[in-house]
Protein backbone atom coordinates (compact mmCIF):
# COMPACT_ATOMS: atom_id res chain seq x y z
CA UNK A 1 -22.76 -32.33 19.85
CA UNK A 2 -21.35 -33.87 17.00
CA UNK A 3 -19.57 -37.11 15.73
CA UNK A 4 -16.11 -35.52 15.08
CA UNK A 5 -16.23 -33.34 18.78
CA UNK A 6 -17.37 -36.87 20.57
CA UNK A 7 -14.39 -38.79 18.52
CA UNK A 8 -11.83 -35.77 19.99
CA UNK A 9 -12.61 -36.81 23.17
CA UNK A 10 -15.03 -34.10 24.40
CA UNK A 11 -17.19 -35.33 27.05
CA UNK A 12 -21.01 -35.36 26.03
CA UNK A 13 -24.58 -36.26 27.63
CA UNK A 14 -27.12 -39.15 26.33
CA UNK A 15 -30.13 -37.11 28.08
CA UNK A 16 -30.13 -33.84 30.28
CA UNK A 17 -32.36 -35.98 33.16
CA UNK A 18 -30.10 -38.51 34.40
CA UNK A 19 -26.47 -36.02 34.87
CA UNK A 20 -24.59 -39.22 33.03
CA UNK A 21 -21.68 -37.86 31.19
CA UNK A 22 -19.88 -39.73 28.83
CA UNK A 23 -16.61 -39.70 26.56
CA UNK A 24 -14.92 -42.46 24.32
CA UNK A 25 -11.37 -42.37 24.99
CA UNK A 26 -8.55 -43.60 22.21
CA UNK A 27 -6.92 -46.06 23.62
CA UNK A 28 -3.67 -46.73 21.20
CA UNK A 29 -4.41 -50.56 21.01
CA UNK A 30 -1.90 -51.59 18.19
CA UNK A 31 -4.40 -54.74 16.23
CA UNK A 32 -1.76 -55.96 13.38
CA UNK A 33 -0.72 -52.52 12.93
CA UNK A 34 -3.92 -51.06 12.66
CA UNK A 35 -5.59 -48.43 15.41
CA UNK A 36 -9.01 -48.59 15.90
CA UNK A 37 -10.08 -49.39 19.35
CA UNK A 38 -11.85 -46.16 21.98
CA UNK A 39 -13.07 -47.33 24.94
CA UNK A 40 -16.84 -45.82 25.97
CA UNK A 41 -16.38 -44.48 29.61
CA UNK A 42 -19.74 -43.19 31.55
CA UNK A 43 -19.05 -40.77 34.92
CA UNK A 44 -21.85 -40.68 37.27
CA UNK A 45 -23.23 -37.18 38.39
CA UNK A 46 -20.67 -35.24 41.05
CA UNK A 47 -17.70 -38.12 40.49
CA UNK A 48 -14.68 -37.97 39.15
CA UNK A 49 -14.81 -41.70 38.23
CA UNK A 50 -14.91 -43.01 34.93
CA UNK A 51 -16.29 -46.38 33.85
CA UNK A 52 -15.62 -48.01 30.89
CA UNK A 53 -18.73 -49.12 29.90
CA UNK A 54 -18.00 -50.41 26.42
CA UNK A 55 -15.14 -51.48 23.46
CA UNK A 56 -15.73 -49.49 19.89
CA UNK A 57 -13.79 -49.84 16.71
CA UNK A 58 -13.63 -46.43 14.45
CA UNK A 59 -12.44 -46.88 11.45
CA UNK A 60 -11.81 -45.27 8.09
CA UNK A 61 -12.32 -46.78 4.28
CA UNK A 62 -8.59 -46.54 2.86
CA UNK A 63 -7.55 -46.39 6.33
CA UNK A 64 -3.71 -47.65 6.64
CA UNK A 65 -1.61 -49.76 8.84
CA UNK A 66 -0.21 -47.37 11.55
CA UNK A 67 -2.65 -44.10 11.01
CA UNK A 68 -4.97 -43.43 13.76
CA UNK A 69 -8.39 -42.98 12.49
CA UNK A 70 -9.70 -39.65 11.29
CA UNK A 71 -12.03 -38.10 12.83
CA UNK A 72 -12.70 -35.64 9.94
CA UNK A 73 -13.04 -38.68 7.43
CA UNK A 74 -16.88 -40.24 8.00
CA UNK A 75 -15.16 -42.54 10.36
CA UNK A 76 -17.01 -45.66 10.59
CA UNK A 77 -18.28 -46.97 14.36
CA UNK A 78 -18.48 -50.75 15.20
CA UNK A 79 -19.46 -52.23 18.53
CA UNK A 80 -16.63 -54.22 19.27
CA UNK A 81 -18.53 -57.42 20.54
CA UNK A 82 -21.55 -58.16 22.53
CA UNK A 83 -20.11 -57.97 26.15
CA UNK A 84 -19.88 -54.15 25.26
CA UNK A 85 -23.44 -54.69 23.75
CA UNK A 86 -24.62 -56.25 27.15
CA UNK A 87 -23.13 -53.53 29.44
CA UNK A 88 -24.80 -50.70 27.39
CA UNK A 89 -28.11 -53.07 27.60
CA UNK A 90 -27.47 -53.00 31.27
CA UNK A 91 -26.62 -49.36 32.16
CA UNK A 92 -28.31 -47.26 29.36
CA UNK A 93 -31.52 -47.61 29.14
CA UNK A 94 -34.04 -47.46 26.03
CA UNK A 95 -33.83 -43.46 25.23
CA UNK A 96 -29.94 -43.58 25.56
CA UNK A 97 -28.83 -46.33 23.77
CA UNK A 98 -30.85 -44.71 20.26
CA UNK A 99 -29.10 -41.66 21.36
CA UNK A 100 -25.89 -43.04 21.30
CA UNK A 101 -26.34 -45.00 18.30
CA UNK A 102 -27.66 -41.62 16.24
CA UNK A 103 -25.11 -39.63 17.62
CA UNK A 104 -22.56 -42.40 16.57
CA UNK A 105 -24.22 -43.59 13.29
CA UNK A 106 -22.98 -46.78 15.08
CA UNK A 107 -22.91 -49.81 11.91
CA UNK A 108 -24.22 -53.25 12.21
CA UNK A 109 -22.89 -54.93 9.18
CA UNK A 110 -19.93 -54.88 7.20
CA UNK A 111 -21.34 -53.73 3.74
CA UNK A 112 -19.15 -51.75 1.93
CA UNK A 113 -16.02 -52.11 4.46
CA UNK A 114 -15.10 -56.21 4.31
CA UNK A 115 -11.85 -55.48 1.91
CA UNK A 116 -10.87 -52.47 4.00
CA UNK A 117 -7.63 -54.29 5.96
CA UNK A 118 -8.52 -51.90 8.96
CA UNK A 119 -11.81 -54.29 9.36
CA UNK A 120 -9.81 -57.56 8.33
CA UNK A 121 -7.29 -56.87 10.59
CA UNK A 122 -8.58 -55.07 13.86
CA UNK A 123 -12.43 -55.21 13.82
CA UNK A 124 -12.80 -58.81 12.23
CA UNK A 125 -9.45 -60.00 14.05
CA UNK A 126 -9.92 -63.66 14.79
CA UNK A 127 -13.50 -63.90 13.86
CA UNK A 128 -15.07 -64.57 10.13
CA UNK A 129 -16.75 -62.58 8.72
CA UNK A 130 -20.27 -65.08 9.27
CA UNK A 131 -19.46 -65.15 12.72
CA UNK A 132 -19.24 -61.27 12.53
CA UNK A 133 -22.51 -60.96 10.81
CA UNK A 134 -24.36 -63.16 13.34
CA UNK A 135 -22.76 -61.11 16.22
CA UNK A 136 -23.68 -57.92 15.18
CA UNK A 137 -27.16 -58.67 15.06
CA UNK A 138 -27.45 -60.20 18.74
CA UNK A 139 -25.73 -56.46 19.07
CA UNK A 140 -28.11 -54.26 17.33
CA UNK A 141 -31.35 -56.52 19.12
CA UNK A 142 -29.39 -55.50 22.24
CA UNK A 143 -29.34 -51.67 21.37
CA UNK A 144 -32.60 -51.47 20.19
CA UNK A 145 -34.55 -53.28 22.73
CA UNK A 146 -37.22 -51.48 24.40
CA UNK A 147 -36.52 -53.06 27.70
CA UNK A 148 -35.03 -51.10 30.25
CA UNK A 149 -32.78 -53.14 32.57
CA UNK A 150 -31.14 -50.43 33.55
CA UNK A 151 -33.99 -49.26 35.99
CA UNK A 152 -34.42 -52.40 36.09
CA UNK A 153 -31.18 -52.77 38.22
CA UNK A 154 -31.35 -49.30 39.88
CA UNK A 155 -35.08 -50.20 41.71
CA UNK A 156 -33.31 -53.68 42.89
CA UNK A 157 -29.59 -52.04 43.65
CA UNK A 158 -29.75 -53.36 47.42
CA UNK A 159 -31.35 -56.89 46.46
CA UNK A 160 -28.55 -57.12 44.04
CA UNK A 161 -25.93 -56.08 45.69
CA UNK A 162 -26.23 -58.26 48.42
CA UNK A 163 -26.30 -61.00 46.10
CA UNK A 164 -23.20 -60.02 44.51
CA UNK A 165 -21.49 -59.84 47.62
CA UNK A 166 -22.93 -63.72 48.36
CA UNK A 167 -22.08 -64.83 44.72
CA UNK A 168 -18.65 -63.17 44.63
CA UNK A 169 -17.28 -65.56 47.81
């Protein structure tokens, strides 16, 4: 599947082993006049529920207060900080998270986009663009770590969970 049909909506698979579907969803956050936000949602095998596993900024070059990205337009894909990067560390493992990020062309730094006021505005919002620069690469460690929490958490599900339910009092 491609960028364009993902950025549309459609729903689309990471691997064919674990039956994970996901689809980022628009979600018509208005940033200083600027749209840029989706919202990665994962649905477990035979559910109908949808997670939202993750925050991502799509933007255009040129793009202008008011227009909704295009999806036709090499839209450009931004993490949109690292509690999204820590979730996808936590329930993607290894394999998926490359996927996602070659499927995406997901971008770590903000060469050729810090003038664009669609970054200044929405993606840099109330951070500089140093603090931007040091976040994106706790980000991209994140994504390309080989360490896979995410069976990590599935082999200790009942340990865990019982902990939760303790720590959550």
């Amino acid at each position: 599947m491609d960028k364009q049909t993902i950025l549309k909506g459609s729903n689309f698979s990471l691997d064919e082993e674990s039956g994970l579907k996901f689809r980022l969803e628009y979600r018509n956050w208005n940033d200083y006049g600027f749209y840029t936000l989706y919202s990665l949602e994962m649905r477990l095998p035979d559910s109908n529920l949808s997670y939202r596993i993750a925050d991502i900024h799509v933007m255009n070059i040129g793009q202008k207060a008011g227009e909704k990205p295009s999806t036709s337009n090499s839209p450009i894909i931004i993490i949109s900080d690292t509690d999204s990067a820590e979730r996808l560390f936590l329930f993607l493992s290894p394999k998926q998270r490359a996927r996602l990020e070659n499927l995406l062309a997901i971008k770590y730094d903000c060469r050729g986009i810090e003038r664009e006021q669609a970054f200044i505005n929405s993606v840099l919002r109330d951070k500089t663009i140093s603090e931007f620069i040091k976040q994106q690469v706790v980000i991209k460690n994140l994504m390309s770590s080989s360490v896979d929490a995410c069976s990590f958490l599935l082999r200790n599900k009942h340990q865990l969970s019982l902990w939760l339910s303790e720590v959550a009092k």
